[in-house]
C-alpha atoms as a PDB file:
ATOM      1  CA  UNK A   1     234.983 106.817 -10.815  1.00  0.00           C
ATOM      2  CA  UNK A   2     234.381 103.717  -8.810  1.00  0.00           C
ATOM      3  CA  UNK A   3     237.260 101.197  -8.281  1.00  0.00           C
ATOM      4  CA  UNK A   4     237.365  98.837 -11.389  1.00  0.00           C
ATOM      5  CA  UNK A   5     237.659  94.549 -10.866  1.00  0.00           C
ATOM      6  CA  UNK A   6     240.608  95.180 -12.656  1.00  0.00           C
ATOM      7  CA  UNK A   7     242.045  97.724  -9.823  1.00  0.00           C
ATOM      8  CA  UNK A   8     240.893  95.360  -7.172  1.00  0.00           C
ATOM      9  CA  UNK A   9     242.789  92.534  -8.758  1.00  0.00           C
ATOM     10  CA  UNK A  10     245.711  94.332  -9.188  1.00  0.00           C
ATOM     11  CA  UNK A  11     245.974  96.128  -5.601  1.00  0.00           C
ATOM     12  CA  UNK A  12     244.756  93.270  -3.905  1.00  0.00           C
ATOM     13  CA  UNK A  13     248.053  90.616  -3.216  1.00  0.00           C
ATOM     14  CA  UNK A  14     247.735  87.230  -4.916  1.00  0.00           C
ATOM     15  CA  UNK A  15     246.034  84.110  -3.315  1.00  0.00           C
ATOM     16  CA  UNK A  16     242.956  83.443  -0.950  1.00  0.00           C
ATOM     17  CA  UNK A  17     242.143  85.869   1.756  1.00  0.00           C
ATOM     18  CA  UNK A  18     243.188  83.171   4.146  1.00  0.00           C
ATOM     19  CA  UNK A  19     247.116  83.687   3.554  1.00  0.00           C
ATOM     20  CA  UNK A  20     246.501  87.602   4.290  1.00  0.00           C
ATOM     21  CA  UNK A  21     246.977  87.354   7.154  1.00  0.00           C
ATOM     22  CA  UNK A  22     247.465  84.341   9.030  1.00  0.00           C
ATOM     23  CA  UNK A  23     248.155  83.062  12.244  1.00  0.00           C
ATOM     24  CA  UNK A  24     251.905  82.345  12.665  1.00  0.00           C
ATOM     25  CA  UNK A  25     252.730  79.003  11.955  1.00  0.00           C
ATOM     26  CA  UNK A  26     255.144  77.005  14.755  1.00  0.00           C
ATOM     27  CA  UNK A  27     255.527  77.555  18.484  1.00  0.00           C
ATOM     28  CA  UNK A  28     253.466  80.892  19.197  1.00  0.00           C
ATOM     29  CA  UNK A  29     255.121  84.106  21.372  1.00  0.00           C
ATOM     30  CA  UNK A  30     252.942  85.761  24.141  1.00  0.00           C
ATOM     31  CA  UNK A  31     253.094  88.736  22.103  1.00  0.00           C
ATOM     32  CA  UNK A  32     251.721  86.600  18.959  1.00  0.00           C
ATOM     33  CA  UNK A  33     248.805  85.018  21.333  1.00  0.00           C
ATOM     34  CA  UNK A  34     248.465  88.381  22.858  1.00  0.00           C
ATOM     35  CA  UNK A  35     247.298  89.611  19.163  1.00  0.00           C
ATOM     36  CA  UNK A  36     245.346  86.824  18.346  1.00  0.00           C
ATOM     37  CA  UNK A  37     243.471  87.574  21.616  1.00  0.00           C
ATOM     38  CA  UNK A  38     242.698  91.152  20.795  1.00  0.00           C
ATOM     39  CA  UNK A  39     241.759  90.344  17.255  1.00  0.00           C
ATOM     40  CA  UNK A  40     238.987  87.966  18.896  1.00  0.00           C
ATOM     41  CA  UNK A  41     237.954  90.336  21.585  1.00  0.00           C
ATOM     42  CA  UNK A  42     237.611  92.622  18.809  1.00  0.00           C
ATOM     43  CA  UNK A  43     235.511  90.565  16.714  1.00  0.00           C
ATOM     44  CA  UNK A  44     233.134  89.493  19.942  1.00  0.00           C
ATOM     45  CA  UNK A  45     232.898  93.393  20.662  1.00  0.00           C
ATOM     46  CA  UNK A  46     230.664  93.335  17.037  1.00  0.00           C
ATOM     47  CA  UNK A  47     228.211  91.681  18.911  1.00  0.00           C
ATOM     48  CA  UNK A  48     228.317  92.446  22.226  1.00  0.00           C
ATOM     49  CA  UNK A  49     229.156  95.813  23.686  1.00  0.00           C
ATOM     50  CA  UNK A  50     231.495  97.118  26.423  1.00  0.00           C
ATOM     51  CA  UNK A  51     231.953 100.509  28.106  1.00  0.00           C
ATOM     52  CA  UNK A  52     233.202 102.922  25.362  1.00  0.00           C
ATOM     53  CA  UNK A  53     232.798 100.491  22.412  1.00  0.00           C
ATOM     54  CA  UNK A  54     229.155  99.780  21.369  1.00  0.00           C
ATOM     55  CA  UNK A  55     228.618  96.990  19.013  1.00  0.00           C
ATOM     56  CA  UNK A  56     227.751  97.280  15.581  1.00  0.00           C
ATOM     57  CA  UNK A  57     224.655  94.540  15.611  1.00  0.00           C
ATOM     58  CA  UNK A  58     221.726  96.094  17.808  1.00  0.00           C
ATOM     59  CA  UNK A  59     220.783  92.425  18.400  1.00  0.00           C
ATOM     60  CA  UNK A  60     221.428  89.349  18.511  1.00  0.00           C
ATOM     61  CA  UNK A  61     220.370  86.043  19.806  1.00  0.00           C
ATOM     62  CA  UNK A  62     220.710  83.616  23.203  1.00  0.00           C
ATOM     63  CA  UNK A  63     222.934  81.187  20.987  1.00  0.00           C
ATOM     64  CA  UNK A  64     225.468  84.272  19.907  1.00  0.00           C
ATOM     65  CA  UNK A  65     225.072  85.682  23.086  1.00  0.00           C
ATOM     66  CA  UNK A  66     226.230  82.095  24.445  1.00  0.00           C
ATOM     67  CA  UNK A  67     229.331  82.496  22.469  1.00  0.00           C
ATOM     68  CA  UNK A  68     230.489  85.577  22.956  1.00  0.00           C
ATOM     69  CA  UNK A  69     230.680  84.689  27.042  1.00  0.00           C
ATOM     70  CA  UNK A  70     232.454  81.662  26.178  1.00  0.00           C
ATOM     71  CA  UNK A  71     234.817  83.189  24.181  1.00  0.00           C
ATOM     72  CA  UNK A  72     235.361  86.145  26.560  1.00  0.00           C
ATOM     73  CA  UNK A  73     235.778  83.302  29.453  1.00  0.00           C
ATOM     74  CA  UNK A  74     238.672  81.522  27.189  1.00  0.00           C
ATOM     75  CA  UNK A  75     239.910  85.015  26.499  1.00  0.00           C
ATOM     76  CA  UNK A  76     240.589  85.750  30.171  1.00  0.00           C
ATOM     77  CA  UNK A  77     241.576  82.072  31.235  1.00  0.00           C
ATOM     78  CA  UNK A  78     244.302  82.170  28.719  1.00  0.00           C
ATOM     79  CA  UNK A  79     245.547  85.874  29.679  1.00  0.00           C
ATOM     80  CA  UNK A  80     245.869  85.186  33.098  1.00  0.00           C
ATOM     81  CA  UNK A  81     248.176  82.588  32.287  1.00  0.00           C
ATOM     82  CA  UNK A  82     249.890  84.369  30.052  1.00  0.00           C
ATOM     83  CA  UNK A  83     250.861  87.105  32.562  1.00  0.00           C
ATOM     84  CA  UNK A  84     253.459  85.484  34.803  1.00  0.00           C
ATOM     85  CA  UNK A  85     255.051  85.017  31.883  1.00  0.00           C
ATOM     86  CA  UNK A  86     257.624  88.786  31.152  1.00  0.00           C
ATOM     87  CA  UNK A  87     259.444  88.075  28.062  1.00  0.00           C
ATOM     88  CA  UNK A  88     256.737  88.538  25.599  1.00  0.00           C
ATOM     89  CA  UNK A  89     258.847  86.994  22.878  1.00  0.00           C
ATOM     90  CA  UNK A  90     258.911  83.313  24.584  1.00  0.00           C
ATOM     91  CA  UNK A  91     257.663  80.635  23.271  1.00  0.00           C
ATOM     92  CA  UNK A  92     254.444  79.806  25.010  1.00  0.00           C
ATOM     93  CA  UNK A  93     254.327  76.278  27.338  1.00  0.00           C
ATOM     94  CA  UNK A  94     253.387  73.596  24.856  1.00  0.00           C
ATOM     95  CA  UNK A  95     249.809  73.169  26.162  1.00  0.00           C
ATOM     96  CA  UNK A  96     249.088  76.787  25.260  1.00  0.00           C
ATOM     97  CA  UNK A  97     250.002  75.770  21.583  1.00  0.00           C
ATOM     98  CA  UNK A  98     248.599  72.489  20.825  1.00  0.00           C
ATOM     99  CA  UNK A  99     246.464  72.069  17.702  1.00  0.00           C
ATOM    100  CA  UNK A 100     242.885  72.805  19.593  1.00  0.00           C
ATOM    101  CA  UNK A 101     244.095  76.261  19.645  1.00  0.00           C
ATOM    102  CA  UNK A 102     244.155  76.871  15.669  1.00  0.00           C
ATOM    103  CA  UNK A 103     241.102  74.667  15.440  1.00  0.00           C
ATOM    104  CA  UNK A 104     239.577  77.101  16.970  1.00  0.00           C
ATOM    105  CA  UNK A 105     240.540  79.611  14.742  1.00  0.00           C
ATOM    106  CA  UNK A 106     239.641  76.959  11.791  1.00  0.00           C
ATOM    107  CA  UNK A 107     237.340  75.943   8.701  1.00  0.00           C
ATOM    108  CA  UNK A 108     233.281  75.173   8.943  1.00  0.00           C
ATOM    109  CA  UNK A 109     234.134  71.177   8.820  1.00  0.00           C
ATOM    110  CA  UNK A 110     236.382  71.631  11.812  1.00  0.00           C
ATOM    111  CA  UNK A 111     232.543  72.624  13.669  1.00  0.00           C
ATOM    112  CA  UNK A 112     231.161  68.956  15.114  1.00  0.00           C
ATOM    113  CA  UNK A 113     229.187  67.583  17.790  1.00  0.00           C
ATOM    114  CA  UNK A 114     232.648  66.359  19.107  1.00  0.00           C
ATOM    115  CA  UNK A 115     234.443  69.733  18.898  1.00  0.00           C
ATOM    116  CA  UNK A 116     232.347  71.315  21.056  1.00  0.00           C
ATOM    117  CA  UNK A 117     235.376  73.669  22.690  1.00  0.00           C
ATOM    118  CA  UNK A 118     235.982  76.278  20.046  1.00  0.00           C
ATOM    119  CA  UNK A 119     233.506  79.253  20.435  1.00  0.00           C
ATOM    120  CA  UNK A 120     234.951  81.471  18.097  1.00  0.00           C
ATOM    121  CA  UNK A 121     234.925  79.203  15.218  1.00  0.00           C
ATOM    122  CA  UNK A 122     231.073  78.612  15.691  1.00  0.00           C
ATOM    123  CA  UNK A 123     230.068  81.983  16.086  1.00  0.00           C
ATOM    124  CA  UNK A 124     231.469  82.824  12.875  1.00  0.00           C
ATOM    125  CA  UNK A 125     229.709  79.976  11.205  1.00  0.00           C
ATOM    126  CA  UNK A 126     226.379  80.345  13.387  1.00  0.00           C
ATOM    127  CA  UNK A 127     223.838  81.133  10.584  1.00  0.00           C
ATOM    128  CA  UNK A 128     221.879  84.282  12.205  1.00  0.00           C
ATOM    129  CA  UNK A 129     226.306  85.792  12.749  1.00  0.00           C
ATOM    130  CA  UNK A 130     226.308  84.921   9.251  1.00  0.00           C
ATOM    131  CA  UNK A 131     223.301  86.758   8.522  1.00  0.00           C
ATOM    132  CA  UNK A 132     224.176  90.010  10.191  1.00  0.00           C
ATOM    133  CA  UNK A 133     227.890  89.762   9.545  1.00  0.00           C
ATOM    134  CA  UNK A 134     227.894  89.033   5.473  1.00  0.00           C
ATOM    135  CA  UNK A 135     225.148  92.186   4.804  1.00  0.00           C
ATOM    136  CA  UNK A 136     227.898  94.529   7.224  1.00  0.00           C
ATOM    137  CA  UNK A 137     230.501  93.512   5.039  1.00  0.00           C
ATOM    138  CA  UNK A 138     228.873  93.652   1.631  1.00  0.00           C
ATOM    139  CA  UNK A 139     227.864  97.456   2.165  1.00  0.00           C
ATOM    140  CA  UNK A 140     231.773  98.355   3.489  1.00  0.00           C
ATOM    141  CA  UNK A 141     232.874  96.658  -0.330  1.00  0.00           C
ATOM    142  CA  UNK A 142     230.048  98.444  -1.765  1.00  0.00           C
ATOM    143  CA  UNK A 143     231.368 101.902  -0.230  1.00  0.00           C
ATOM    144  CA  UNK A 144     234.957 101.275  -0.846  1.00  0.00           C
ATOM    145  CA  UNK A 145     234.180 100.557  -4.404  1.00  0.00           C
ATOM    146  CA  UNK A 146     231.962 103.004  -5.544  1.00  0.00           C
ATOM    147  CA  UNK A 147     233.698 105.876  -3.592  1.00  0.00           C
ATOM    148  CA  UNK A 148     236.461 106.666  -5.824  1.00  0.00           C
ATOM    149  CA  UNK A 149     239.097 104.799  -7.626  1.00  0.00           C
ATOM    150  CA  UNK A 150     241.848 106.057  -5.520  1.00  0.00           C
ATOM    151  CA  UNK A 151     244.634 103.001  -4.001  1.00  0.00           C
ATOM    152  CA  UNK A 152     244.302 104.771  -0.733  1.00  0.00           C
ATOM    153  CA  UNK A 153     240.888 103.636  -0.508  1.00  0.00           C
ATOM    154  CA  UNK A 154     241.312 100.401  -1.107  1.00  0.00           C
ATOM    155  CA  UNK A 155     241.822  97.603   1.670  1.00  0.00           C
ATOM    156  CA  UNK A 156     242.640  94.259   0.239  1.00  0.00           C
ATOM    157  CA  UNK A 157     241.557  92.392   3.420  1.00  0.00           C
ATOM    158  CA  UNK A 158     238.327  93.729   3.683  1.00  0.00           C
ATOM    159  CA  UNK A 159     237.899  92.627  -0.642  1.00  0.00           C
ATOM    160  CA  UNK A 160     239.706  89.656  -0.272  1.00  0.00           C
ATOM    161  CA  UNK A 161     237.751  88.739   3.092  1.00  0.00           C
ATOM    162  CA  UNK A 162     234.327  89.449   0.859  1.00  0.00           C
ATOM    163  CA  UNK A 163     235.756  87.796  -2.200  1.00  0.00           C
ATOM    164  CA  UNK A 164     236.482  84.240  -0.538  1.00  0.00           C
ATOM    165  CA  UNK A 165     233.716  84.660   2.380  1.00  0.00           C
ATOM    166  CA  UNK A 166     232.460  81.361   1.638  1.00  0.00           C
ATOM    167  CA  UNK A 167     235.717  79.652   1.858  1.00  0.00           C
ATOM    168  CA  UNK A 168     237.567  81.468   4.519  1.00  0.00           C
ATOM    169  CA  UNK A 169     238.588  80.193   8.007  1.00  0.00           C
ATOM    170  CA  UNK A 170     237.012  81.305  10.637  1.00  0.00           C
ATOM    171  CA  UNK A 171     240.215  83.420  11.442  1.00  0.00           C
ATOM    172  CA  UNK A 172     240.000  85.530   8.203  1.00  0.00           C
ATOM    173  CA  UNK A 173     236.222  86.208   8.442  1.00  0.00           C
ATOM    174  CA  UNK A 174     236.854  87.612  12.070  1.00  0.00           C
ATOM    175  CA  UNK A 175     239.407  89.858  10.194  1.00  0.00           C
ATOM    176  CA  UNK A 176     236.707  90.970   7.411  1.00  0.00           C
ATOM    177  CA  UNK A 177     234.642  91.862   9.830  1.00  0.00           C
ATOM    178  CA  UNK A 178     237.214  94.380  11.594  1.00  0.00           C
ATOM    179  CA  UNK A 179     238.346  95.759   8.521  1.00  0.00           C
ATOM    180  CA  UNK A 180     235.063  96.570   7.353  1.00  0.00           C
ATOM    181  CA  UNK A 181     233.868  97.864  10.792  1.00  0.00           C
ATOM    182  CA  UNK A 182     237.299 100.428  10.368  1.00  0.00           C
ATOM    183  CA  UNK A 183     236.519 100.741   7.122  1.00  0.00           C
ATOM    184  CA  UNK A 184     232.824 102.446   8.193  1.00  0.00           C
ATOM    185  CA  UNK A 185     234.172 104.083  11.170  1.00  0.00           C
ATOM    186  CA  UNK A 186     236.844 106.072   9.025  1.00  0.00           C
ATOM    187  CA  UNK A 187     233.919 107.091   6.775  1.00  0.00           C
ATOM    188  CA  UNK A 188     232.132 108.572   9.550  1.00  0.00           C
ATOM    189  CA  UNK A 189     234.419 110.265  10.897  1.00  0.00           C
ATOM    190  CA  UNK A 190     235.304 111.869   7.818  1.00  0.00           C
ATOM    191  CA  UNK A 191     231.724 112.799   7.253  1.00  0.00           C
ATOM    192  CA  UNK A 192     231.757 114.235  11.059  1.00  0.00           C
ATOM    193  CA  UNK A 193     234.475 116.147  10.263  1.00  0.00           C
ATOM    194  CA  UNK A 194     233.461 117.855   7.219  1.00  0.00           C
ATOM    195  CA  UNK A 195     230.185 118.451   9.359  1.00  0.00           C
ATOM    196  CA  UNK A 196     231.647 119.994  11.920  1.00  0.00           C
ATOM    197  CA  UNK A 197     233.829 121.976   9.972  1.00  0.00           C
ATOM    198  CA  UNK A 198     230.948 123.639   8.416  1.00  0.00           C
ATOM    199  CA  UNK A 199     228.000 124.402  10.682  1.00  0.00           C
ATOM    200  CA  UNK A 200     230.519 126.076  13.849  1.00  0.00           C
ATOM    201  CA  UNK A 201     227.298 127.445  14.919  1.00  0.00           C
ATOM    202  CA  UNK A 202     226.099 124.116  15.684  1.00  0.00           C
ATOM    203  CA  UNK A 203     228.886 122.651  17.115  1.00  0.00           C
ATOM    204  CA  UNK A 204     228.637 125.488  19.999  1.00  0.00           C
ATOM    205  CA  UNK A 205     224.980 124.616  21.129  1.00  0.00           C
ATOM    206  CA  UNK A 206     224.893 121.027  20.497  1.00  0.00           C
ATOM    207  CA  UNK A 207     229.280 120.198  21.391  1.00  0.00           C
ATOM    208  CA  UNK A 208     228.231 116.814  23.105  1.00  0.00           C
ATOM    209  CA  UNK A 209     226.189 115.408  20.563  1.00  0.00           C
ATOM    210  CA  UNK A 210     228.458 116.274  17.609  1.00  0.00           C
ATOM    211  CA  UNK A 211     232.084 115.460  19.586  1.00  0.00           C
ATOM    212  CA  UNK A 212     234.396 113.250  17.048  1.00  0.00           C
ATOM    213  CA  UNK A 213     234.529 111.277  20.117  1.00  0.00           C
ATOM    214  CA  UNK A 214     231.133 109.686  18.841  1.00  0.00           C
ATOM    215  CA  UNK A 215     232.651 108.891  15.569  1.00  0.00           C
ATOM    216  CA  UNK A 216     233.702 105.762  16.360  1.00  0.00           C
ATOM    217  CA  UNK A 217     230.358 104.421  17.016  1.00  0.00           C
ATOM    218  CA  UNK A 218     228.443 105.636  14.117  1.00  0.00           C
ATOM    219  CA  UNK A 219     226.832 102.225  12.743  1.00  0.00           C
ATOM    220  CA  UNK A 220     224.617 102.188   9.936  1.00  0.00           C
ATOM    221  CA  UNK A 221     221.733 102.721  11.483  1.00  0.00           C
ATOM    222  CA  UNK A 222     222.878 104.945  14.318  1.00  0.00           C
ATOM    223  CA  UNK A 223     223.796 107.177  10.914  1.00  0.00           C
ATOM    224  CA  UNK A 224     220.452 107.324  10.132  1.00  0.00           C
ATOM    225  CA  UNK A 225     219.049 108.265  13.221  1.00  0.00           C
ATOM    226  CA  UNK A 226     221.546 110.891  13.532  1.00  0.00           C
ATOM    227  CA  UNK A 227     220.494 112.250  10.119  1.00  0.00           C
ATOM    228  CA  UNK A 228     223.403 111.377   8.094  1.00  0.00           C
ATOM    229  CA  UNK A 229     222.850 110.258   4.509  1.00  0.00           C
ATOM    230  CA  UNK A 230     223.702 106.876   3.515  1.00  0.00           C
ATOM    231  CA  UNK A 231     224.295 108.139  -0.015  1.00  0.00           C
ATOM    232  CA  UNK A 232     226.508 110.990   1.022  1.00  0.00           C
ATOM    233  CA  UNK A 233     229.053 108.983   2.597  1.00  0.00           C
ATOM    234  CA  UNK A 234     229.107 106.550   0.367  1.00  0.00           C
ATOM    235  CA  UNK A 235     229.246 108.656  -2.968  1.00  0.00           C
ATOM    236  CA  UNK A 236     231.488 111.968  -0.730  1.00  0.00           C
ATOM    237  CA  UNK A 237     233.669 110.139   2.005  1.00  0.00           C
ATOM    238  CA  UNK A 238     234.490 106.919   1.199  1.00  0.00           C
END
């Protein structure tokens, strides 16, 4: 059975996805801006691979391409200030926390001509991110929901983060995209899994090509070139 609006509404906490799960409020920790860091690198590594951890869109364009660097050069500019500091619970130095930070993190009218130092928060408002990031999303709902209406199944950021989409900071869109990239990821690995536990044979001549260590980068389409049904996961591991 798939998972009712009525399950949804009840498993899922009250409010807009945005107060999910927020960035802390006041004077941020190193540990806190360490987090939001690794959520962002996270979210550029979507569209832009690194060694070990191939991104999800095959393509993209210059303009994304432009703002993943930018991000990735912000990223490291504010790490490697970040490491003389040791106690990872201090308060960071007040220019490290000033108000462009959120914006950055912000809402599509926060994006102007003026405002022209906050990568993030345009590539997840650029039109053609939009484009590949809302279809992503929509089939991880799609897979949670008709899989099976079990509460274990069910993650109320990657719903919430579909459900609100076109009102949701920058921040929280970010975070839908995660969740529904782990989302897909744990499908395919259970669909590995139950793969390899029943054709041992296989596994023997072909080890490499079937390792779980692949799981992890089992995209939609990669799924299809490997010969894995779309409709199987969806309707036996989800």
């Amino acid at each position: 059975m798939p998972i009712t609006a009525e399950q949804a509404a009840l498993w899922s906490p009250p409010g807009h996805a945005d107060s999910l799960h927020p960035i802390p409020q006041g004077r941020l920790t190193v540990l806190q801006c360490r987090q939001i860091l690794d959520t962002t690198v996270a979210v550029v590594r979507c569209f832009v691979p690194a060694p070990g951890i191939p991104a999800i869109f095959l393509s993209v364009t210059t303009r994304e391409q432009h703002l993943c660097t930018f991000i990735m050069d912000k990223e490291q500019s504010r790490r490697s200030s970040m490491r003389r500091m040791r106690d990872r619970s201090a308060g960071l130095p007040a220019a490290a926390d000033d108000g462009a930070f959120r914006r950055g993190y912000g809402h599509e009218n926060e994006v102007s001509a003026q405002n022209t130092n906050v990568p993030f928060l345009r590539l997840m408002y650029n039109p053609d991110a939009v484009n590949r990031m809302l279809p992503y999303i929509r089939e991880a709902v799609q897979w949670m929901t008709s899989g099976g209406s079990n509460q274990r199944n069910f993650v109320p950021m990657l719903y919430l983060g579909f459900r609100d989409w076109e009102t949701s900071s920058a921040w929280t869109r970010g975070e839908t995209l995660i969740a529904a990239r782990a989302y897909k990821e744990r499908v395919a690995v259970a669909y590995l899994t139950h793969l390899l536990s029943q054709q041992p044979a296989l596994v023997e001549g072909r080890e490499e090509a079937h390792s779980l260590a692949h799981a992890p980068s089992l995209t939609s389409r990669q799924a299809q070139r490997s010969g894995v049904s779309q409709s199987e996961l969806r309707a036996r591991w989800a």
